[in-house]
C-alpha atoms as a PDB file:
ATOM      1  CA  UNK A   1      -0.452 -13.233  10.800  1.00  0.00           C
ATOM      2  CA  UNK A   2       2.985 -14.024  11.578  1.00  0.00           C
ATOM      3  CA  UNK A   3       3.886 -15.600  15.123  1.00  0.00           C
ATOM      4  CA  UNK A   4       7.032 -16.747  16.369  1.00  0.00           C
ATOM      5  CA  UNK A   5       7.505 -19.097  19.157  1.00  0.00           C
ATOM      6  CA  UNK A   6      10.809 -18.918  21.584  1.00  0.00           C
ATOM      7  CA  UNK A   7      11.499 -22.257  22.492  1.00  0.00           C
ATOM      8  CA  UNK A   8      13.968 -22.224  25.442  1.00  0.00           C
ATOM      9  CA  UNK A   9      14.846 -25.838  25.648  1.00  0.00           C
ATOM     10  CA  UNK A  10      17.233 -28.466  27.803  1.00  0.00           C
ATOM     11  CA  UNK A  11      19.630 -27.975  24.971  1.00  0.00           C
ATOM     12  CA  UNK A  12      18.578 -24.962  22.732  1.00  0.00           C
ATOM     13  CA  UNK A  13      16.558 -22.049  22.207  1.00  0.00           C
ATOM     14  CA  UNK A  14      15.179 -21.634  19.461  1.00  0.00           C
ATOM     15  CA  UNK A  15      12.912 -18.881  17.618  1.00  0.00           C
ATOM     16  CA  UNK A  16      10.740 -19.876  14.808  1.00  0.00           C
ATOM     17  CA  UNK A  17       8.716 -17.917  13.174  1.00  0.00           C
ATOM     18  CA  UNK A  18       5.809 -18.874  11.026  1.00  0.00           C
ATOM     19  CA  UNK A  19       3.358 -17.475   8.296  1.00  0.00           C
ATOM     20  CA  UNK A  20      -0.199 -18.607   9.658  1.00  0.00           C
ATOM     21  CA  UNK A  21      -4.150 -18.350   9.398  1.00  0.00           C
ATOM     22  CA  UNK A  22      -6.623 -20.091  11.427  1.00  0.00           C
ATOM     23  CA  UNK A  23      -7.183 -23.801   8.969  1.00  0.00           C
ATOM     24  CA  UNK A  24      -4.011 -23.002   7.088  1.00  0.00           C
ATOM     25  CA  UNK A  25      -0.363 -24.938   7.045  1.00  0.00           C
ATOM     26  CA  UNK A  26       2.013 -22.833   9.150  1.00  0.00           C
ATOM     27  CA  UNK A  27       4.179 -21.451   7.089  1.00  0.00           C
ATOM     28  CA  UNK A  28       8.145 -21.427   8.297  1.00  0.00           C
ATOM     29  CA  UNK A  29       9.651 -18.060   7.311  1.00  0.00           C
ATOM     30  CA  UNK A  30      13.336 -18.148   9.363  1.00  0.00           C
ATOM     31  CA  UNK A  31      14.728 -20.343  12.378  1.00  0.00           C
ATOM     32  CA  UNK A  32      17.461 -18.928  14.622  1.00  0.00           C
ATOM     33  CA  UNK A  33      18.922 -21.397  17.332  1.00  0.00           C
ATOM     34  CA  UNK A  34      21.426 -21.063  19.745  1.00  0.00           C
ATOM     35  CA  UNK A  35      23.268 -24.006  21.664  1.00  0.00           C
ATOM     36  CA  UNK A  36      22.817 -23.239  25.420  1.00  0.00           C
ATOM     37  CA  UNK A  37      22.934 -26.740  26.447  1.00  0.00           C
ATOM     38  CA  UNK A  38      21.021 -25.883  30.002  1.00  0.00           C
ATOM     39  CA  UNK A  39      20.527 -28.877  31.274  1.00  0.00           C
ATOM     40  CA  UNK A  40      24.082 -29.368  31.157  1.00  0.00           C
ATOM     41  CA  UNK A  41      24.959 -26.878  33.395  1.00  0.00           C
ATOM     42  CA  UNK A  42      23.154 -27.105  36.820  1.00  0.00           C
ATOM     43  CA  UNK A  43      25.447 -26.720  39.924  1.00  0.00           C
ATOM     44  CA  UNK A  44      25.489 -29.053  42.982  1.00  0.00           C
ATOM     45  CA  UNK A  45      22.498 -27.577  44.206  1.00  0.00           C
ATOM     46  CA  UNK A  46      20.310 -28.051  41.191  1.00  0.00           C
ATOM     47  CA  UNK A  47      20.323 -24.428  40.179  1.00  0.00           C
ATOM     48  CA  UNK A  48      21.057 -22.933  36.994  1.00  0.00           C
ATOM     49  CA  UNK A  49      25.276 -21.540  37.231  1.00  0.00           C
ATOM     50  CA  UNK A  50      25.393 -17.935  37.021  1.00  0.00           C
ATOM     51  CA  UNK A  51      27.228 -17.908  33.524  1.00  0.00           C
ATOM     52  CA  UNK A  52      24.224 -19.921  31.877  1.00  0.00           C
ATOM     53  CA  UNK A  53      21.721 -17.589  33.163  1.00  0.00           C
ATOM     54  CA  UNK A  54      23.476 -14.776  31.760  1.00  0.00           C
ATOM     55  CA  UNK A  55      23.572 -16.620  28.225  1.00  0.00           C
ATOM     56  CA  UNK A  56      20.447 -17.073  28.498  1.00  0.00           C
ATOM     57  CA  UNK A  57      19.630 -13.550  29.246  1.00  0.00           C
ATOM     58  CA  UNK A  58      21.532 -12.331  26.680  1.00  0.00           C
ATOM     59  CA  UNK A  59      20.171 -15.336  23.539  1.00  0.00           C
ATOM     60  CA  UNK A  60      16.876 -14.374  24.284  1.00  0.00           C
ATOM     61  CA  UNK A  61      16.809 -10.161  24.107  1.00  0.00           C
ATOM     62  CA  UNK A  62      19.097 -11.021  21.071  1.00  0.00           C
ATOM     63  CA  UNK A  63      16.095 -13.530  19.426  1.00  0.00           C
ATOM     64  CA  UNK A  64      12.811 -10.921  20.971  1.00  0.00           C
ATOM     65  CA  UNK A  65      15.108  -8.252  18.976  1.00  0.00           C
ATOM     66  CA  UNK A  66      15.435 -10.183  15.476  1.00  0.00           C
ATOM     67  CA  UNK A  67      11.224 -11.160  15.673  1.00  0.00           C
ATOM     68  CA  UNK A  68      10.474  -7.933  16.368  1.00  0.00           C
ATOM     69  CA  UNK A  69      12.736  -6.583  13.477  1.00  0.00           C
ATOM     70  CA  UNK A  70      11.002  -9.277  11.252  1.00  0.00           C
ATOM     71  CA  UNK A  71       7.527  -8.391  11.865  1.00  0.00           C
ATOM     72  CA  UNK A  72       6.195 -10.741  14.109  1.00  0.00           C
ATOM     73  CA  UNK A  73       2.525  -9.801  15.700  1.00  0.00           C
ATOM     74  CA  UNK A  74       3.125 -11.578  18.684  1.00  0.00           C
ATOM     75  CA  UNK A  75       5.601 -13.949  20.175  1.00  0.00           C
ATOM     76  CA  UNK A  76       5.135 -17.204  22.450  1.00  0.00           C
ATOM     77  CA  UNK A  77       7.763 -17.758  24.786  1.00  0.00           C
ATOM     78  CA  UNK A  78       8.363 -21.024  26.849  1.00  0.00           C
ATOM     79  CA  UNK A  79      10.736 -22.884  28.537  1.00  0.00           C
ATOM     80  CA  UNK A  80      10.818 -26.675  29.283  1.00  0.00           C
ATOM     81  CA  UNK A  81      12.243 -29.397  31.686  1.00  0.00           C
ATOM     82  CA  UNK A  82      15.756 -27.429  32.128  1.00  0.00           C
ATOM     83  CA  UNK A  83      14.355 -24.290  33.636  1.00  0.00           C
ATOM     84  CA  UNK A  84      11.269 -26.191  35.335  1.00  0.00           C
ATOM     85  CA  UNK A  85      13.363 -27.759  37.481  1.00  0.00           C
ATOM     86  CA  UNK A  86      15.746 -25.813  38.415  1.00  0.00           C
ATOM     87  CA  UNK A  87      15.964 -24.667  41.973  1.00  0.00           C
ATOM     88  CA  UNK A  88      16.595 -20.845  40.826  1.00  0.00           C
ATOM     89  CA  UNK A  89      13.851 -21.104  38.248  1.00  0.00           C
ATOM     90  CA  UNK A  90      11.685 -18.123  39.543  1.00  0.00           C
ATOM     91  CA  UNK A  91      15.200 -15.946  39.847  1.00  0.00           C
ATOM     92  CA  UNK A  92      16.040 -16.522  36.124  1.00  0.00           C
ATOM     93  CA  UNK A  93      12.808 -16.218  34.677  1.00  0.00           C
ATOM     94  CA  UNK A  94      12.235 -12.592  36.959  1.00  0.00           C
ATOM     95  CA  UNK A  95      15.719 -11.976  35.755  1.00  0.00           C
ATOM     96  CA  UNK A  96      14.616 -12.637  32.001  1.00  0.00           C
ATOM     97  CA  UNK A  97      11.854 -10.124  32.409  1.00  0.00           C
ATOM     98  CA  UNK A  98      13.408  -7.583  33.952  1.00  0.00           C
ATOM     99  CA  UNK A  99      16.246  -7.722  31.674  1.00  0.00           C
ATOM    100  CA  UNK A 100      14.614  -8.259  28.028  1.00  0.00           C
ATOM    101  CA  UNK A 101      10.809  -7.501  28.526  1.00  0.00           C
ATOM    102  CA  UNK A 102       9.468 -11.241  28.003  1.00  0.00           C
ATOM    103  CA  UNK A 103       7.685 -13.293  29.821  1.00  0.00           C
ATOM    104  CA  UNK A 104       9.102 -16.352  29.902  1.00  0.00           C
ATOM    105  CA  UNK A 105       6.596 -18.931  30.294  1.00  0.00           C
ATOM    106  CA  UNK A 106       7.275 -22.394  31.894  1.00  0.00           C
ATOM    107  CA  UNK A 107       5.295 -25.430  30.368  1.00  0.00           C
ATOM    108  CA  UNK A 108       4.876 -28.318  32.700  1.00  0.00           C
ATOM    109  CA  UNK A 109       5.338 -31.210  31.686  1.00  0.00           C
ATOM    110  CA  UNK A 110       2.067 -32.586  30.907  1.00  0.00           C
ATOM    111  CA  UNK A 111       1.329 -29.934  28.799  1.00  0.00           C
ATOM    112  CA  UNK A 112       4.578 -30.307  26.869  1.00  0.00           C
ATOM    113  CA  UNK A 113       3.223 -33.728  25.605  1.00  0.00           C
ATOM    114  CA  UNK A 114      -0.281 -32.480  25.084  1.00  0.00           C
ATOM    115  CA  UNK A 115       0.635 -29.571  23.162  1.00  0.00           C
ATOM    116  CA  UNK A 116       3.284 -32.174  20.327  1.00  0.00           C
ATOM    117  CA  UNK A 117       0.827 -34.780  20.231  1.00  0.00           C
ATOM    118  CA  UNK A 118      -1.834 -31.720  18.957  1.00  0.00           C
ATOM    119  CA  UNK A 119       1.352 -31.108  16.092  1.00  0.00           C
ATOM    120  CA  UNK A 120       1.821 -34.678  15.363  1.00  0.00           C
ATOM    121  CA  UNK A 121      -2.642 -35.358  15.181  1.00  0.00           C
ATOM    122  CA  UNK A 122      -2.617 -32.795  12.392  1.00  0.00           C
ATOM    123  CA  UNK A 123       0.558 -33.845  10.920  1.00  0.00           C
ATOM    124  CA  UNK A 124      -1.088 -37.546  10.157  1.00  0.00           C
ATOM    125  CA  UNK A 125      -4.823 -36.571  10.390  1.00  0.00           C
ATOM    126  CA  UNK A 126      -7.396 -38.421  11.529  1.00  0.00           C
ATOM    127  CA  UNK A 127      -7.000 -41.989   9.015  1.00  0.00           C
ATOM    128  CA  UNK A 128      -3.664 -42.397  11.489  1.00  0.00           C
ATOM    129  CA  UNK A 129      -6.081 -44.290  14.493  1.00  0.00           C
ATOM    130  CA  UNK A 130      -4.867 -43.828  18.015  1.00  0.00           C
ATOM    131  CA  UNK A 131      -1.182 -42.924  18.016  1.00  0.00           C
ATOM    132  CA  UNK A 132       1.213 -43.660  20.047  1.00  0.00           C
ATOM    133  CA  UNK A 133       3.901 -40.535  20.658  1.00  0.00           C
ATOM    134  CA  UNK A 134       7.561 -40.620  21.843  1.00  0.00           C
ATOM    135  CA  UNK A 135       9.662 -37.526  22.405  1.00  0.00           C
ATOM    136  CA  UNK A 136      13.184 -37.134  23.978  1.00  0.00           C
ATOM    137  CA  UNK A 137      14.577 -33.970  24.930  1.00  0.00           C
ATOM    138  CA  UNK A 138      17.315 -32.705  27.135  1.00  0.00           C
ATOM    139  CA  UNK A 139      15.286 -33.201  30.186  1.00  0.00           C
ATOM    140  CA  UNK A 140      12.431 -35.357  30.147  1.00  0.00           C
ATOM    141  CA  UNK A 141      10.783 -38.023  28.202  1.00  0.00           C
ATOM    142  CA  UNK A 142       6.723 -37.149  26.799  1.00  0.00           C
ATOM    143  CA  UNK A 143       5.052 -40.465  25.997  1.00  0.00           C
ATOM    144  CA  UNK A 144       1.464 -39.734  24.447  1.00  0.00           C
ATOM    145  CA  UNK A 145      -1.666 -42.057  23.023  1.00  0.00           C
ATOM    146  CA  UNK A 146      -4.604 -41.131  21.843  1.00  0.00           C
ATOM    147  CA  UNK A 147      -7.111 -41.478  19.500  1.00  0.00           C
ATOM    148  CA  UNK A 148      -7.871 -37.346  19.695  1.00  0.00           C
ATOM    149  CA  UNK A 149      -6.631 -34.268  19.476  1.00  0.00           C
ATOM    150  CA  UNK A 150      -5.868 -34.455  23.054  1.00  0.00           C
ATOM    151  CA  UNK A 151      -4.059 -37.841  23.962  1.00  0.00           C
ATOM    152  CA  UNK A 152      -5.778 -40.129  26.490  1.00  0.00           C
ATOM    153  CA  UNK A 153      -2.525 -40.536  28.519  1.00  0.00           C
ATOM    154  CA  UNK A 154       0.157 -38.132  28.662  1.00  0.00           C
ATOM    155  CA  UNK A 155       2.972 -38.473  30.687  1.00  0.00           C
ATOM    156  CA  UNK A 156       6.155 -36.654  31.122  1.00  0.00           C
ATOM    157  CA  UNK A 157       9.191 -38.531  32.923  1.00  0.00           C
ATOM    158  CA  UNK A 158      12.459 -36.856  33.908  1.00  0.00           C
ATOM    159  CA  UNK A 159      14.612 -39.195  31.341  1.00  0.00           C
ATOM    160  CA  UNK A 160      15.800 -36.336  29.082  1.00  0.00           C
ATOM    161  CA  UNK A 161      19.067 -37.237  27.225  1.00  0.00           C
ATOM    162  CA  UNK A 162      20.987 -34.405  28.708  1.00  0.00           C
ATOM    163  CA  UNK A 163      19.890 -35.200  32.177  1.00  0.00           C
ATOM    164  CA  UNK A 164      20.747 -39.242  31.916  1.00  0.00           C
ATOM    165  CA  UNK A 165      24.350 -37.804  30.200  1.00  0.00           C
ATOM    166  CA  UNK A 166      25.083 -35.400  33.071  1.00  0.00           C
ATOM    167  CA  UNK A 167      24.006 -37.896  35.717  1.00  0.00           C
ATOM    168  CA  UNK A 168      25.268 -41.396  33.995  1.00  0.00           C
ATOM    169  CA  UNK A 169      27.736 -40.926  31.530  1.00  0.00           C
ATOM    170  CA  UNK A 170      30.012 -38.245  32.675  1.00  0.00           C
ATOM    171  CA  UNK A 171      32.943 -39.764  30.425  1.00  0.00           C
ATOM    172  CA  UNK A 172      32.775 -40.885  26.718  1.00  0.00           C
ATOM    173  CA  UNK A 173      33.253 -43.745  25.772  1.00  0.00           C
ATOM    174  CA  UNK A 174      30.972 -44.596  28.847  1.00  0.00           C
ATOM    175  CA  UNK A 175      31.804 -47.894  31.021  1.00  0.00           C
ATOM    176  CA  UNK A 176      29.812 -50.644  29.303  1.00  0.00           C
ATOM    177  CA  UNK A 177      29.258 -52.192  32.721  1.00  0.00           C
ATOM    178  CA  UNK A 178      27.587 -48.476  33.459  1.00  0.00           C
ATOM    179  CA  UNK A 179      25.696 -48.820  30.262  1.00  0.00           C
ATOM    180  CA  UNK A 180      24.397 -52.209  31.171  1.00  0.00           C
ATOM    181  CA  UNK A 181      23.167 -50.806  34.688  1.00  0.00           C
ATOM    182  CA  UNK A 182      21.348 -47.667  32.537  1.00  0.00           C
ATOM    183  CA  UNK A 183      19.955 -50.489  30.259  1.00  0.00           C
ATOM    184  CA  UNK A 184      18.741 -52.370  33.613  1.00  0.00           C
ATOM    185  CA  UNK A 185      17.294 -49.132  35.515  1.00  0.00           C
ATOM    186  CA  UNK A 186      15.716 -47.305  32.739  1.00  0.00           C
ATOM    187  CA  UNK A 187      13.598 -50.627  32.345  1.00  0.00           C
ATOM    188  CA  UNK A 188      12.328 -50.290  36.284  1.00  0.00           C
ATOM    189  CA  UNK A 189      11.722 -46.637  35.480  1.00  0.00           C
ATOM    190  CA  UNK A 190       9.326 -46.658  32.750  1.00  0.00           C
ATOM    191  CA  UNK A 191       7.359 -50.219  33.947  1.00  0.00           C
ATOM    192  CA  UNK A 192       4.640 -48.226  35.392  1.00  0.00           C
ATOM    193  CA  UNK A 193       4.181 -45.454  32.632  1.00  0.00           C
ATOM    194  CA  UNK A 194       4.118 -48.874  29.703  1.00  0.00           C
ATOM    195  CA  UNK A 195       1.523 -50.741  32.289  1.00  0.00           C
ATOM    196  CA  UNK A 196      -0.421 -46.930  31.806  1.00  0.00           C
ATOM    197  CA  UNK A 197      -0.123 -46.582  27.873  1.00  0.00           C
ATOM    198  CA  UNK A 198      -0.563 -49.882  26.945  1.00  0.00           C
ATOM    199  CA  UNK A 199      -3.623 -49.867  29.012  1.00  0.00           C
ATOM    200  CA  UNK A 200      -5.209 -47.290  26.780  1.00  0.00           C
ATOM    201  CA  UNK A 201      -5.455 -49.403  23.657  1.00  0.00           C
ATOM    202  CA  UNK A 202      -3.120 -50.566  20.827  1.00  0.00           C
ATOM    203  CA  UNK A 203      -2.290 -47.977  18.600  1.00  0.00           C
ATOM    204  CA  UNK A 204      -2.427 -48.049  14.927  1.00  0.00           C
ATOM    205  CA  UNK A 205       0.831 -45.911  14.953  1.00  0.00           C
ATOM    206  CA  UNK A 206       3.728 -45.149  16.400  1.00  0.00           C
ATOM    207  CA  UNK A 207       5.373 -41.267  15.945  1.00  0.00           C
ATOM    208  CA  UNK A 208       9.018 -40.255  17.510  1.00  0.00           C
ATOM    209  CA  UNK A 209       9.381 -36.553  17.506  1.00  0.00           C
ATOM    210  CA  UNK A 210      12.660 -34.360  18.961  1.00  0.00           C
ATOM    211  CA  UNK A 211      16.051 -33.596  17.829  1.00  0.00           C
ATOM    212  CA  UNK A 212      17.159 -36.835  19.347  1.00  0.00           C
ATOM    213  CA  UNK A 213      14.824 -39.270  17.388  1.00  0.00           C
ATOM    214  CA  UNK A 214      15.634 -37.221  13.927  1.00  0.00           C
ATOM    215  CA  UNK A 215      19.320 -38.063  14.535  1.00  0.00           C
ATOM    216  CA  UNK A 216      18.760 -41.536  15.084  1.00  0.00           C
ATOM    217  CA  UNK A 217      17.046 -42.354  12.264  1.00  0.00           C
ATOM    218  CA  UNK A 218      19.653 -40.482   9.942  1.00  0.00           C
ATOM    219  CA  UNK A 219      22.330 -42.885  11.989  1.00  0.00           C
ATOM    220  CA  UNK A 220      20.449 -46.043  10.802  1.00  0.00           C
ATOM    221  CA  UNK A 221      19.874 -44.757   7.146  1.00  0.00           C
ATOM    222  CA  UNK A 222      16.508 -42.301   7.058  1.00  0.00           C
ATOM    223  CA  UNK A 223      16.724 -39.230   4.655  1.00  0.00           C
ATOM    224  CA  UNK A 224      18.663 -35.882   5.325  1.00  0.00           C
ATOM    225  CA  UNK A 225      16.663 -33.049   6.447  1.00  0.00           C
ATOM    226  CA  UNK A 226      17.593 -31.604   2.840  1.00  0.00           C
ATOM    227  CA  UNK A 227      15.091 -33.904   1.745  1.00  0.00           C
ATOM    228  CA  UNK A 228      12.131 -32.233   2.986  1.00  0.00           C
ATOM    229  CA  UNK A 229      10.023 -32.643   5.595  1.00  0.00           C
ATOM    230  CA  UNK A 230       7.604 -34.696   3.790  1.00  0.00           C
ATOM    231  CA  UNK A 231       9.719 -37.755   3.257  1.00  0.00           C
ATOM    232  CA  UNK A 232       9.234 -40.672   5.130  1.00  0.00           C
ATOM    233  CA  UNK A 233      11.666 -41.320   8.005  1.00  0.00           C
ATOM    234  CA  UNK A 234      11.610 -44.427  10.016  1.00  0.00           C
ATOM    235  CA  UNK A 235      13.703 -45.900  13.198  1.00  0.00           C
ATOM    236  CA  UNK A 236      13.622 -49.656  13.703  1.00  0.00           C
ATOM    237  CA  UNK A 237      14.582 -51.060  17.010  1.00  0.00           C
ATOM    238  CA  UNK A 238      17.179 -53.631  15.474  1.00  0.00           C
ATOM    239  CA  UNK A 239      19.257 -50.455  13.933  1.00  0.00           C
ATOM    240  CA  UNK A 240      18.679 -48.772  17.103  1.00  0.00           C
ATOM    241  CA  UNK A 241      20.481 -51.682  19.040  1.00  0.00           C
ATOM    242  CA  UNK A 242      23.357 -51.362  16.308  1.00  0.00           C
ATOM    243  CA  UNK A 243      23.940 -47.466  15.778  1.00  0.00           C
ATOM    244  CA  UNK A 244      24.015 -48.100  20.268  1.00  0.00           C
ATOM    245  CA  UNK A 245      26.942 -50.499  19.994  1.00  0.00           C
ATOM    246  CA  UNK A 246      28.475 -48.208  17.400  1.00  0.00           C
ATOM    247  CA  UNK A 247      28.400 -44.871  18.619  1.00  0.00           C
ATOM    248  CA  UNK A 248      28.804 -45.976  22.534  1.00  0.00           C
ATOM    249  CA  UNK A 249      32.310 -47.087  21.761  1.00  0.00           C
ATOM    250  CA  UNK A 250      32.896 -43.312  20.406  1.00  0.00           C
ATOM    251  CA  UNK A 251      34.016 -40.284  21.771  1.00  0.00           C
ATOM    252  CA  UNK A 252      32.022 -37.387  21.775  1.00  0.00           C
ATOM    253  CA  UNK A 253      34.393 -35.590  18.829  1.00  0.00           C
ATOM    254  CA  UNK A 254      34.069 -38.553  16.750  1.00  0.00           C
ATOM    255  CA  UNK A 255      30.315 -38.589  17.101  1.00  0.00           C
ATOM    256  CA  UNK A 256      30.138 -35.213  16.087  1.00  0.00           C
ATOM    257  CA  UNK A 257      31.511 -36.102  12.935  1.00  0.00           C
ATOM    258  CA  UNK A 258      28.786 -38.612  12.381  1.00  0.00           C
ATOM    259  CA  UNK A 259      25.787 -37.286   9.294  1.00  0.00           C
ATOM    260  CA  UNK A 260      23.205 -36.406  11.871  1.00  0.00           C
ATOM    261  CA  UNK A 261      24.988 -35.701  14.684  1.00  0.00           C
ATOM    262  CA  UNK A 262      25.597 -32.211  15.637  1.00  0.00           C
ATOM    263  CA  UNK A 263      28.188 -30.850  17.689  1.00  0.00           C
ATOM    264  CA  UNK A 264      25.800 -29.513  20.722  1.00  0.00           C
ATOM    265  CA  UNK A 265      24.417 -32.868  20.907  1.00  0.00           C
ATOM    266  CA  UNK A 266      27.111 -35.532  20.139  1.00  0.00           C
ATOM    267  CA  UNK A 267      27.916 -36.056  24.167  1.00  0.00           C
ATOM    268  CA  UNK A 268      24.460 -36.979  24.900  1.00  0.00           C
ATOM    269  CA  UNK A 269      23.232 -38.871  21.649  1.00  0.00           C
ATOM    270  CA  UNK A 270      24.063 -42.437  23.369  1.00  0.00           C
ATOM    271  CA  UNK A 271      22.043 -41.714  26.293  1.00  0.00           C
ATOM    272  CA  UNK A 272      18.784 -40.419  24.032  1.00  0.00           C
ATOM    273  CA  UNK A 273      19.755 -43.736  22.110  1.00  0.00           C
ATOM    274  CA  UNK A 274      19.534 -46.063  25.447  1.00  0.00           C
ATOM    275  CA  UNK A 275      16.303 -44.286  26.514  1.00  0.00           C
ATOM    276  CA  UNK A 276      14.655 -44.654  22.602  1.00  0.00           C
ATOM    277  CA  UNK A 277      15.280 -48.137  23.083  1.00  0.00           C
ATOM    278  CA  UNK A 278      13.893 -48.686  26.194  1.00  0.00           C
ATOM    279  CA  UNK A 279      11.128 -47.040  25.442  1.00  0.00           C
ATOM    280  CA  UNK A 280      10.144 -48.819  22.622  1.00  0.00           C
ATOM    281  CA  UNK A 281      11.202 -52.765  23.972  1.00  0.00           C
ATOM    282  CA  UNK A 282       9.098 -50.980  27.055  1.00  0.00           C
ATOM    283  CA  UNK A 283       5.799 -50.336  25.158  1.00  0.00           C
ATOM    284  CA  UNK A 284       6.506 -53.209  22.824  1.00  0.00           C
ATOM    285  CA  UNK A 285       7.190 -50.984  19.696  1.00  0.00           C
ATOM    286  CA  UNK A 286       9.330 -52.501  16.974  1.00  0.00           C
ATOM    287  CA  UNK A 287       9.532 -49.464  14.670  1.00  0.00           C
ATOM    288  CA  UNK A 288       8.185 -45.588  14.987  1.00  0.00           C
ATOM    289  CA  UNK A 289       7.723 -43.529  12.191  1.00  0.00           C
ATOM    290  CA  UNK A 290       9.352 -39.629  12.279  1.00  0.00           C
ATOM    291  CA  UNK A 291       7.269 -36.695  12.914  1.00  0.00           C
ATOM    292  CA  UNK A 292       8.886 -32.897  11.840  1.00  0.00           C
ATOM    293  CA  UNK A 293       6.489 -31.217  13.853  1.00  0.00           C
ATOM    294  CA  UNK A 294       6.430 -30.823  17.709  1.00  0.00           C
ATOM    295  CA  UNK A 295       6.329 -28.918  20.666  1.00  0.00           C
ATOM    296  CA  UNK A 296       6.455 -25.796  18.536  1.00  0.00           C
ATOM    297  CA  UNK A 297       4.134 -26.326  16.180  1.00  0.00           C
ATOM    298  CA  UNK A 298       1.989 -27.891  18.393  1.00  0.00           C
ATOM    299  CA  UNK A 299       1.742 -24.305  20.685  1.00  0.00           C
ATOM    300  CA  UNK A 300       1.207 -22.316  17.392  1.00  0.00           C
ATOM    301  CA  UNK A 301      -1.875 -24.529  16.157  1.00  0.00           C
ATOM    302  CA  UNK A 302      -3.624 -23.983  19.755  1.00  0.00           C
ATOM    303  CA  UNK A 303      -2.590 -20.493  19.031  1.00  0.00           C
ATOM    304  CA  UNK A 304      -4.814 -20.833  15.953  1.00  0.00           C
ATOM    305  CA  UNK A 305      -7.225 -22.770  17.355  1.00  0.00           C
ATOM    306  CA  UNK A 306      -8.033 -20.168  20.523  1.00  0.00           C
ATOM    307  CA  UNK A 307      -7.302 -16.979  19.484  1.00  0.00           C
ATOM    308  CA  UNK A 308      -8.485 -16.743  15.612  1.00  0.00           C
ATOM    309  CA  UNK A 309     -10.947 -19.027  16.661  1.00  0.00           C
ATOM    310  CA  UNK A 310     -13.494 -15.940  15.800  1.00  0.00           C
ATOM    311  CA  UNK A 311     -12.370 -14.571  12.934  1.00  0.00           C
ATOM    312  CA  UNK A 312     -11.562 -16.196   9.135  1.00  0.00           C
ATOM    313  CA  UNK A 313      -8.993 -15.849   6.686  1.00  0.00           C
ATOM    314  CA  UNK A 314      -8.218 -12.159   5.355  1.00  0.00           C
ATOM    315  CA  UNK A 315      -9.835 -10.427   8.665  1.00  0.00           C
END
């Protein structure tokens, strides 16, 4: 059957749409994204500003119209950190219904990091051991470890890259002394949720997932995406400490220029980068290993998993 899944993110929405049985690899057949950049634009009250709602409005009847022009049997749609917390979150997503005819479906948190640490199980299988998952989006940080399907601990803390950027680093190059208090209070913030993981047992491995990770690693010298999915990709903390005292001396034009850097994201890449490495001097974690499947793929294998759960192949 083919599914897509409308991912309506702190930075992007994005419809993917996949080829899939029940046991199978999900198949990718197109991927449409759109730069909305939410969690950049929330007003002084903590709502979402009138202009990005109607973007929003108008990306996602555009994206509902191209799946169901390209066959799709059903579509999954979801929105993360940017819209959960938003004061006006129950306008916009009554707006989005009225408006375009889908339900927009907000994930909290925990089950953001439940649902990619399912993607990134089946990604390494079962030899992996427990694993221990990072991911870094616009709004929040998931931090994941398990020796399951479903993680042990899962925890989902409101260090997104886009959020830190917006409340942090407002100008770029940012002050170093301001990066040096980040540095200082990121460390106080995620004391507690290390105490919690590390508690759980060592793992065996350690998986980054998100936009923000895959950039990284192409900074410090991992394969292009052309490579395919299936190549190794790996970020150390040492070359995460010196693409930080590279790119923070940047503006946000010249780090768009940078082979892994895309425009949408340049302005908050050094705040993803400050809260990758204190994740990982946090949970003691000198290198993680790159996973290309996620949040998305993670909500169309439970798809799978639940709803074909009766039938087989061919039926």
């Amino acid at each position: 059957m083919r599914l897509g899944v409308l991912d309506v993110g702190s930075n992007t929405v994005h419809l993917l749409m996949v080829d899939a049985h029940r046991g199978g690899h999900p198949t990718p057949m197109s991927s449409t994204k759109a730069a909305l950049r939410l969690a950049e634009q929330i007003d002084k009250n903590g709502d979402l500003t009138r202009k990005c709602a109607d973007s929003l409005v108008e990306t996602i009847a555009e994206f509902s119209g191209i799946a169901r022009s390209s066959g799709c049997e059903e579509m999954m749609a979801f929105a993360t950190s940017a819209v959960r917390d938003a004061g006006n979150s129950d306008a916009v997503l009554a707006r989005v219904l009225d408006e375009t005819g889908v339900t927009l479906e907000v994930l909290p948190g925990e089950d953001e990091a439940r649902l990619t640490f399912l993607a990134v199980r089946r990604w390494f299988g079962w030899s992996a051991g427990r694993i221990l998952n990072l991911d870094i989006g616009g709004g929040s940080l998931e931090i994941c470890s398990g020796i399951d399907e479903d993680p042990d601990v899962a925890l989902s803390l409101q260090l997104g890259a886009g959020r830190l950027t917006r409340e942090w680093m407002p100008e770029a190059p940012p002050d170093r002394r301001r990066i040096a208090v980040l540095r200082d209070w990121l460390d106080a913030e995620l004391a507690d949720a290390a105490k919690q993981v590390k508690g759980s047992g060592k793992a065996d491995l350690t998986v980054a997932t998100s936009k923000t990770f895959r950039s990284l690693a192409r900074l410090t010298g991992a394969a292009p995406s052309s490579a395919g999915p299936r190549v190794r990709r790996t970020l150390t903390a040492t070359g995460l400490r010196q693409i930080i005292a590279f790119i923070s001396r940047m503006t946000a034009s010249d780090r768009a220029e940078l082979e892994g850097v895309s425009s949408d994201r340049a302005s908050q890449i050094v705040a993803g980068a400050l809260v990758a490495e204190a994740s990982m001097r946090a949970l003691d974690v000198e290198s993680v290993d790159i996973c290309p499947w996620a949040l998305r793929e993670g909500l169309i294998l439970r798809k799978l998993d639940t709803d074909l759960g009766h039938g087989t192949k061919g039926e």
